[in-house]
Structure formats: C-alpha cells, structure tokens
N, C-alpha and C. Protein backbone atom coordinates (compact mmCIF):
# COMPACT_ATOMS: atom_id res chain seq x y z
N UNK A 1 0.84 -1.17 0.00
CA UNK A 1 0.00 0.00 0.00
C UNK A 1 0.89 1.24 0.00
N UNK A 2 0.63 2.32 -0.76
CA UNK A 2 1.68 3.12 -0.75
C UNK A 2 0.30 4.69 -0.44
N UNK A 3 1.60 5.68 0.11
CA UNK A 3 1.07 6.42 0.84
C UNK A 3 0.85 8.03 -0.61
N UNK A 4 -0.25 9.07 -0.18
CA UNK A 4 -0.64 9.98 -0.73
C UNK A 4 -0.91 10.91 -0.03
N UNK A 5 -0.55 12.20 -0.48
CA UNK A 5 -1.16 13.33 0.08
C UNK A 5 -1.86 13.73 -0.81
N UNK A 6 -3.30 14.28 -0.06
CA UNK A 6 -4.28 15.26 -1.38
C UNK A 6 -4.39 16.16 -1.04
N UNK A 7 -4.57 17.33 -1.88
CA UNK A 7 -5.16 18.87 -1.67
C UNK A 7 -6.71 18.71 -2.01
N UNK A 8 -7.60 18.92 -1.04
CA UNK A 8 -9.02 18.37 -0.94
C UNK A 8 -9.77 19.82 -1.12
N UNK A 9 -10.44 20.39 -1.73
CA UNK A 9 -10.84 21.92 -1.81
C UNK A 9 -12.55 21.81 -1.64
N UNK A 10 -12.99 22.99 -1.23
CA UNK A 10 -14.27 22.65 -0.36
C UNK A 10 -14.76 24.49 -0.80
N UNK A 11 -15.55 25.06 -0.95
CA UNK A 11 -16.09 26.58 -1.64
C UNK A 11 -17.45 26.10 -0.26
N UNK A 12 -16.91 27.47 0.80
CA UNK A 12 -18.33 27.35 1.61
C UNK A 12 -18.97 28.93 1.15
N UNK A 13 -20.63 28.67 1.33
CA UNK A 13 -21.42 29.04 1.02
C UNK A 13 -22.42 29.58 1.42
N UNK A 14 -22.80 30.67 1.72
CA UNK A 14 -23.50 31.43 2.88
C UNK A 14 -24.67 32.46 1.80
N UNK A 15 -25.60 31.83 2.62
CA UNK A 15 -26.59 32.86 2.07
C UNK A 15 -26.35 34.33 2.19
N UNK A 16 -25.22 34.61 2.72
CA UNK A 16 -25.17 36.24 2.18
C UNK A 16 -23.69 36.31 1.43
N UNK A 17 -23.87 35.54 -0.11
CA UNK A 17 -22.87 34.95 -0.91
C UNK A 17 -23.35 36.37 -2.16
N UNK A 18 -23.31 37.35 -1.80
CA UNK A 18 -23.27 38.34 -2.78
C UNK A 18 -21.85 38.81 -2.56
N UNK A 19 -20.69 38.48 -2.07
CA UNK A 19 -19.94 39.33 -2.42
C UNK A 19 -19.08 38.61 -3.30
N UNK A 20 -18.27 39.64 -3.45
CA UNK A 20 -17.46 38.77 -5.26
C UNK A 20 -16.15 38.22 -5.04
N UNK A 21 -15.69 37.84 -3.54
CA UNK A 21 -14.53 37.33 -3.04
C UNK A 21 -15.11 35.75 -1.99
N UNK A 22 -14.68 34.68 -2.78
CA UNK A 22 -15.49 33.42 -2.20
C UNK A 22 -14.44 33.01 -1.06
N UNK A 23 -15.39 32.15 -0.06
CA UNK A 23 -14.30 31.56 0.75
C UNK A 23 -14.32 29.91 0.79
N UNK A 24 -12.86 29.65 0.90
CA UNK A 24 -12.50 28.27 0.21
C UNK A 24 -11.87 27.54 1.34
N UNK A 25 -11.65 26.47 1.52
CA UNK A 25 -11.24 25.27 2.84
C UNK A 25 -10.25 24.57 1.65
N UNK A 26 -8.69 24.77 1.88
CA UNK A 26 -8.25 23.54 1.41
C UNK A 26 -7.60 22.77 2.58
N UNK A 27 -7.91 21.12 2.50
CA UNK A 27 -7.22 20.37 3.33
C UNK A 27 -6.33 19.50 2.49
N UNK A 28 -5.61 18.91 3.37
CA UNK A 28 -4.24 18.13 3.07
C UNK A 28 -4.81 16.82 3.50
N UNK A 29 -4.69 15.97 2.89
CA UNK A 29 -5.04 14.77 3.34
C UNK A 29 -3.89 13.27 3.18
N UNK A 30 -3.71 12.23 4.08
CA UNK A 30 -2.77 11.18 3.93
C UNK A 30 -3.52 10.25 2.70
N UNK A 31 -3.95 9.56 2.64
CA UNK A 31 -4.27 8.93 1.90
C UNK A 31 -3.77 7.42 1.71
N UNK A 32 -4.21 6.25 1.98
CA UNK A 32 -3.20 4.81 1.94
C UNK A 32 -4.45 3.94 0.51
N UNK A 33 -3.68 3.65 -0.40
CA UNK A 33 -4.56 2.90 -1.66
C UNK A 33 -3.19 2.49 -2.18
N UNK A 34 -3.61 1.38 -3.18
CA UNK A 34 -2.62 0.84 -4.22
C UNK A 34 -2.14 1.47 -4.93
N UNK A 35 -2.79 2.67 -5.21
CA UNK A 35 -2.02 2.79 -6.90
C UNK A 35 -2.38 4.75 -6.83
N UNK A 36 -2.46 5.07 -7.87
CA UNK A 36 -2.55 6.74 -7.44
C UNK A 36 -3.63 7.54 -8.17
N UNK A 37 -4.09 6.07 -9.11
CA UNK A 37 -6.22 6.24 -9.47
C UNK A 37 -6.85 6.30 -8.33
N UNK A 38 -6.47 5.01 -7.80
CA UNK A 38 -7.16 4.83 -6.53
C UNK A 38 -7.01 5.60 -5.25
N UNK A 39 -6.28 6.44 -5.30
CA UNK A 39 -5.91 7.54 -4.47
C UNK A 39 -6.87 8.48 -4.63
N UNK A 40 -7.02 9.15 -6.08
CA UNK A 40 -7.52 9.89 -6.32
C UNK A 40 -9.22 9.53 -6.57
N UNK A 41 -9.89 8.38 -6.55
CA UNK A 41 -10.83 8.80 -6.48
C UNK A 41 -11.05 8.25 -4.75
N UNK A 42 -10.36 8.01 -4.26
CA UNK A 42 -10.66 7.70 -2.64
C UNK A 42 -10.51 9.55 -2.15
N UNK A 43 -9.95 10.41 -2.59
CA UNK A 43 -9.79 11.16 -2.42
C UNK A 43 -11.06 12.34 -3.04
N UNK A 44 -11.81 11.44 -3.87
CA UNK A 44 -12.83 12.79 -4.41
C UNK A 44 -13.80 11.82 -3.74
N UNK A 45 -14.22 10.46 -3.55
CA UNK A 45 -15.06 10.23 -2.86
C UNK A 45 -15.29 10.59 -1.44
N UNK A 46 -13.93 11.15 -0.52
CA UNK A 46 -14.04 11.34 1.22
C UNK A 46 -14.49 13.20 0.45
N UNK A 47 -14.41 13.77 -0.64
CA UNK A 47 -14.51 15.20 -0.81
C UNK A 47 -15.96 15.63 -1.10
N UNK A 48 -16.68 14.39 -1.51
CA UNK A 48 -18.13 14.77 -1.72
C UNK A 48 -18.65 14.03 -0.22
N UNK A 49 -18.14 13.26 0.48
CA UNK A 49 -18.93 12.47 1.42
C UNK A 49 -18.58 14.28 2.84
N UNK A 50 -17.67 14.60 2.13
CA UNK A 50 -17.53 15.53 3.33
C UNK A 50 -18.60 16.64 3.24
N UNK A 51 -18.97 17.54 2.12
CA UNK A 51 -19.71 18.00 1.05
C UNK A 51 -21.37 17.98 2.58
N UNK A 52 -21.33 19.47 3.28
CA UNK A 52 -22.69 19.58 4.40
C UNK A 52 -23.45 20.74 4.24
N UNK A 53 -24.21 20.88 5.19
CA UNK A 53 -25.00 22.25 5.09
C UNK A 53 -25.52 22.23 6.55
N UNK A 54 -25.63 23.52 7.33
CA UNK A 54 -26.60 23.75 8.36
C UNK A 54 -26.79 24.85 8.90
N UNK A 55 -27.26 25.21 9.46
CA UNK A 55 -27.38 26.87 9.77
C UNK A 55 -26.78 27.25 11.35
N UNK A 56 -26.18 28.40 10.93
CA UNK A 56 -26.07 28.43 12.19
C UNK A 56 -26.21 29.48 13.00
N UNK A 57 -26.15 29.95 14.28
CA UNK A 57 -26.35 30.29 14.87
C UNK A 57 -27.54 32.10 14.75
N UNK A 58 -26.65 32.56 13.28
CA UNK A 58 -27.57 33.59 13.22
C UNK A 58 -28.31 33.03 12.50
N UNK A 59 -28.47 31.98 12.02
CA UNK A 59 -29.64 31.57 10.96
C UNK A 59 -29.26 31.30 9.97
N UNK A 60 -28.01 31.68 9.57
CA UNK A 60 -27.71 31.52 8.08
C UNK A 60 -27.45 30.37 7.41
N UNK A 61 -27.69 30.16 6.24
CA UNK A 61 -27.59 28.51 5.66
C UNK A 61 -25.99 28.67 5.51
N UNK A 62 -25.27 27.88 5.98
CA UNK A 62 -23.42 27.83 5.67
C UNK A 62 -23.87 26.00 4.42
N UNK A 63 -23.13 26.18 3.75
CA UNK A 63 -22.67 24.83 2.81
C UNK A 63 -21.49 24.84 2.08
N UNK A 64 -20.81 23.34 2.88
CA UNK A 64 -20.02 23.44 2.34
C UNK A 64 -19.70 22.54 1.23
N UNK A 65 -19.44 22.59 0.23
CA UNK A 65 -19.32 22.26 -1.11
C UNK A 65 -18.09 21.51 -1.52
N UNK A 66 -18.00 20.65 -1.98
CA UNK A 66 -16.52 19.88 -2.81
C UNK A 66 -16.73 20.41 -4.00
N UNK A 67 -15.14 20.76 -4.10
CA UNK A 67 -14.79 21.69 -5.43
C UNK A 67 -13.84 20.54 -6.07
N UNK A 68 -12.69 20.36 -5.83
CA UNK A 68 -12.65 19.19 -6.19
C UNK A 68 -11.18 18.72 -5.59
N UNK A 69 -10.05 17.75 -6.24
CA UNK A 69 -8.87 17.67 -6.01
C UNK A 69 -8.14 18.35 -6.73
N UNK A 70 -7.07 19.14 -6.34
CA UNK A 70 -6.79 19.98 -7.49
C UNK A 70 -4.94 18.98 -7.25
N UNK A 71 -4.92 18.74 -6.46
CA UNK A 71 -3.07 17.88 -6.34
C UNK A 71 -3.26 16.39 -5.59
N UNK A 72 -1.88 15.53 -6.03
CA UNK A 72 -2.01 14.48 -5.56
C UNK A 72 -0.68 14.53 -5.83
N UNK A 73 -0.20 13.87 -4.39
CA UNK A 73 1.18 13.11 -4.31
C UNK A 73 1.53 12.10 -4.25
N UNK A 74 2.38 10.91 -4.34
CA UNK A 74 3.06 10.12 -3.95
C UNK A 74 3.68 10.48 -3.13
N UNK A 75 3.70 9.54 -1.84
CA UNK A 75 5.05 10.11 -0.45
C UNK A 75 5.43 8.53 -1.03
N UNK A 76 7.09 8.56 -1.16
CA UNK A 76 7.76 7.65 -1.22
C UNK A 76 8.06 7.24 -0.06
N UNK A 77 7.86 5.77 0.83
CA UNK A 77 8.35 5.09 2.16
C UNK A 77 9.76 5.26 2.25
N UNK A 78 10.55 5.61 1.22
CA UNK A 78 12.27 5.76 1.94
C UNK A 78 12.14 7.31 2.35
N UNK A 79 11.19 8.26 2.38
CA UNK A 79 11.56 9.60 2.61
C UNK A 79 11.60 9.86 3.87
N UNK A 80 12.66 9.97 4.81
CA UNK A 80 12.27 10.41 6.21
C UNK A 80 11.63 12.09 6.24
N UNK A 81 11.95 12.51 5.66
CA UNK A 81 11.07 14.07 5.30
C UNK A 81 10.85 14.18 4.16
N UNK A 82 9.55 15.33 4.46
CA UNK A 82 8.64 15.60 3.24
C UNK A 82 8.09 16.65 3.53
N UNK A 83 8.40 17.82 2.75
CA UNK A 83 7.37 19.09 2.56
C UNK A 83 6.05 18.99 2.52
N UNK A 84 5.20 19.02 3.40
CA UNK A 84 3.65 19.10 2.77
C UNK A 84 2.42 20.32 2.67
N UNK A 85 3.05 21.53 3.18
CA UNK A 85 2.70 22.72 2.85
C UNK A 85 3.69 23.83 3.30
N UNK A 86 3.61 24.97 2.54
CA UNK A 86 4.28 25.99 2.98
C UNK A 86 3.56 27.41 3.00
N UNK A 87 3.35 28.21 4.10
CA UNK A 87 3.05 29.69 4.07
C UNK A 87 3.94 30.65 4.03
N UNK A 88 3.30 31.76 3.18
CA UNK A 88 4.16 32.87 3.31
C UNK A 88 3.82 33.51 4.24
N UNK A 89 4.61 34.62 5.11
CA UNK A 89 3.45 35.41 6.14
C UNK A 89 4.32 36.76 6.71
N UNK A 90 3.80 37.67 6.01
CA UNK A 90 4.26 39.03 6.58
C UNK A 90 3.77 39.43 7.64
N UNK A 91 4.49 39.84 8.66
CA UNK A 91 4.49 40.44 9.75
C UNK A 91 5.86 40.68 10.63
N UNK A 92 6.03 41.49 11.50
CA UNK A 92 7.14 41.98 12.09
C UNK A 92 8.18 41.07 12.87
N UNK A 93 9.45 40.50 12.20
CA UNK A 93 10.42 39.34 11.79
C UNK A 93 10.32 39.46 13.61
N UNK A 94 10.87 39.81 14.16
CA UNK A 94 11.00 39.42 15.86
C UNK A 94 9.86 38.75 16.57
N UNK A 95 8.95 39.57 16.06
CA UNK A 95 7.65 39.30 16.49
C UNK A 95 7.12 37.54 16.27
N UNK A 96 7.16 37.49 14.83
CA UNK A 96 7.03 36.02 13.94
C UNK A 96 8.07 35.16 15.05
N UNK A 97 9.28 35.25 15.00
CA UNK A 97 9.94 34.18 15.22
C UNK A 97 9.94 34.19 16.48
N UNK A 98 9.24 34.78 17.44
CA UNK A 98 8.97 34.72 19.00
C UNK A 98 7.71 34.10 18.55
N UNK A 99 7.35 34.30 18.12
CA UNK A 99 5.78 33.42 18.59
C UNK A 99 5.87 32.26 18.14
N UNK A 100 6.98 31.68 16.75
CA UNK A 100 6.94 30.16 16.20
C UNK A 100 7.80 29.53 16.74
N UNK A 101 9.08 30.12 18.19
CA UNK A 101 9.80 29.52 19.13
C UNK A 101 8.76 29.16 20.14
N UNK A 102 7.83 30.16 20.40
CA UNK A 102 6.97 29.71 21.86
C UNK A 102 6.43 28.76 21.19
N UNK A 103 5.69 28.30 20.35
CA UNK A 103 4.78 27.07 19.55
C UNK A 103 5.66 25.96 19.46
N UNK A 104 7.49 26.06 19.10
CA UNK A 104 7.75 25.12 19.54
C UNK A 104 8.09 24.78 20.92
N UNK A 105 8.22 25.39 21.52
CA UNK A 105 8.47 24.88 22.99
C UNK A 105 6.98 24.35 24.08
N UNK A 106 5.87 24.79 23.61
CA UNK A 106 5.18 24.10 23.85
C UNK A 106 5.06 23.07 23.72
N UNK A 107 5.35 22.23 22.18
CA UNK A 107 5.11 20.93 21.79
C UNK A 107 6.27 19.76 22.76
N UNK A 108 7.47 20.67 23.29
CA UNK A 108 8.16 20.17 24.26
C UNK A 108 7.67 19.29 25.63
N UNK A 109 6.42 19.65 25.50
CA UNK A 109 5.37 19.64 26.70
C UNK A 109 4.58 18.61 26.39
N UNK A 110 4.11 18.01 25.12
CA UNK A 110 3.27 17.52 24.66
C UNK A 110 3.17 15.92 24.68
N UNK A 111 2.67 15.49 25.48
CA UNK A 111 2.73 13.80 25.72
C UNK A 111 2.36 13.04 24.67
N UNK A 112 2.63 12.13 24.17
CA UNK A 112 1.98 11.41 22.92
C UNK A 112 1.24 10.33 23.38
C-alpha cells in the first residue's frame, strides 16, 4: 500500500454569498490505496462524502461544497522528510519568530 497526500478543496457558502470574493477550505489529506487512481478517487469520494449544510447560529444557511482535487502526491516510504505545505506570512520578523519559538516549545510539553 503506498502512501498519498491530497489537496481536498471545499467553496463554503452562505446565504449572504453576494460578495465577489469566495471563501474556500483547502485540506491536506494522507491517503493509503494501491495505486494513485485509486488515491484519487478515494480522495474525491471522502470530498463529496464531506460535502454539508446547516445553519447556524444567526440563521444563516453555511454549505459546504466539494470543489474538487486539485493535487495528488506520492510520499515515497524511503523519505524520512517531506514538505507538505508551505506559508508565506508578513508580519514583524522578531515578532514572527517569537511566537513560532513559543509554539515550539510548547510541543516540548506535549505527551503522545
């Protein structure tokens, strides 16, 4: 069985969907199938099974929608590392790297 990452994309949907800037959910997903068809439609089948609707709290209908797979990887089993996303992120360099030292030193803490 060999391993996959997917980019799973999801367009949610709000009845006050008049404005002209949409908002989108992408997830990363592992993925374990034979081959990398079978990846991919195990990967559009968990994208429509995910695919909800309900209202909430002020009333509003939220739905969220499968848009579709837009990437698929192979993770090769000899890779001890692997890139699986990257952000860019402006904000004030001292500032950034104090807050992504405290995040790791928390995980210092973190029991498995």
């Amino acid at each position: 069985m060999n391993k996959y990452l997917a980019k799973i994309v999801f367009r949610i949907i709000t009845t006050e969907n008049d404005k002209p800037i949409g908002l989108f959910e992408e997830k990363l997903c592992l993925i374990h199938a034979n081959n990398y068809r079978d990846a991919l439609n195990h990967a559009i089948k968990w994208g429509q099974n995910e695919t909800s609707e309900f209202t909430n709290d002020n009333g509003q209908l939220i739905q969220w929608e499968f848009v579709s797979v837009p990437e698929l990887k192979c993770i090769p089993d000899s890779t001890n590392t692997i890139e699986l996303c990257s952000h860019l992120v402006e904000m004030p360099g001292t500032e950034y790297a104090n807050l992504q030292k405290d995040k790791q030193m928390q995980l210092s803490f973190v029991d498995e």
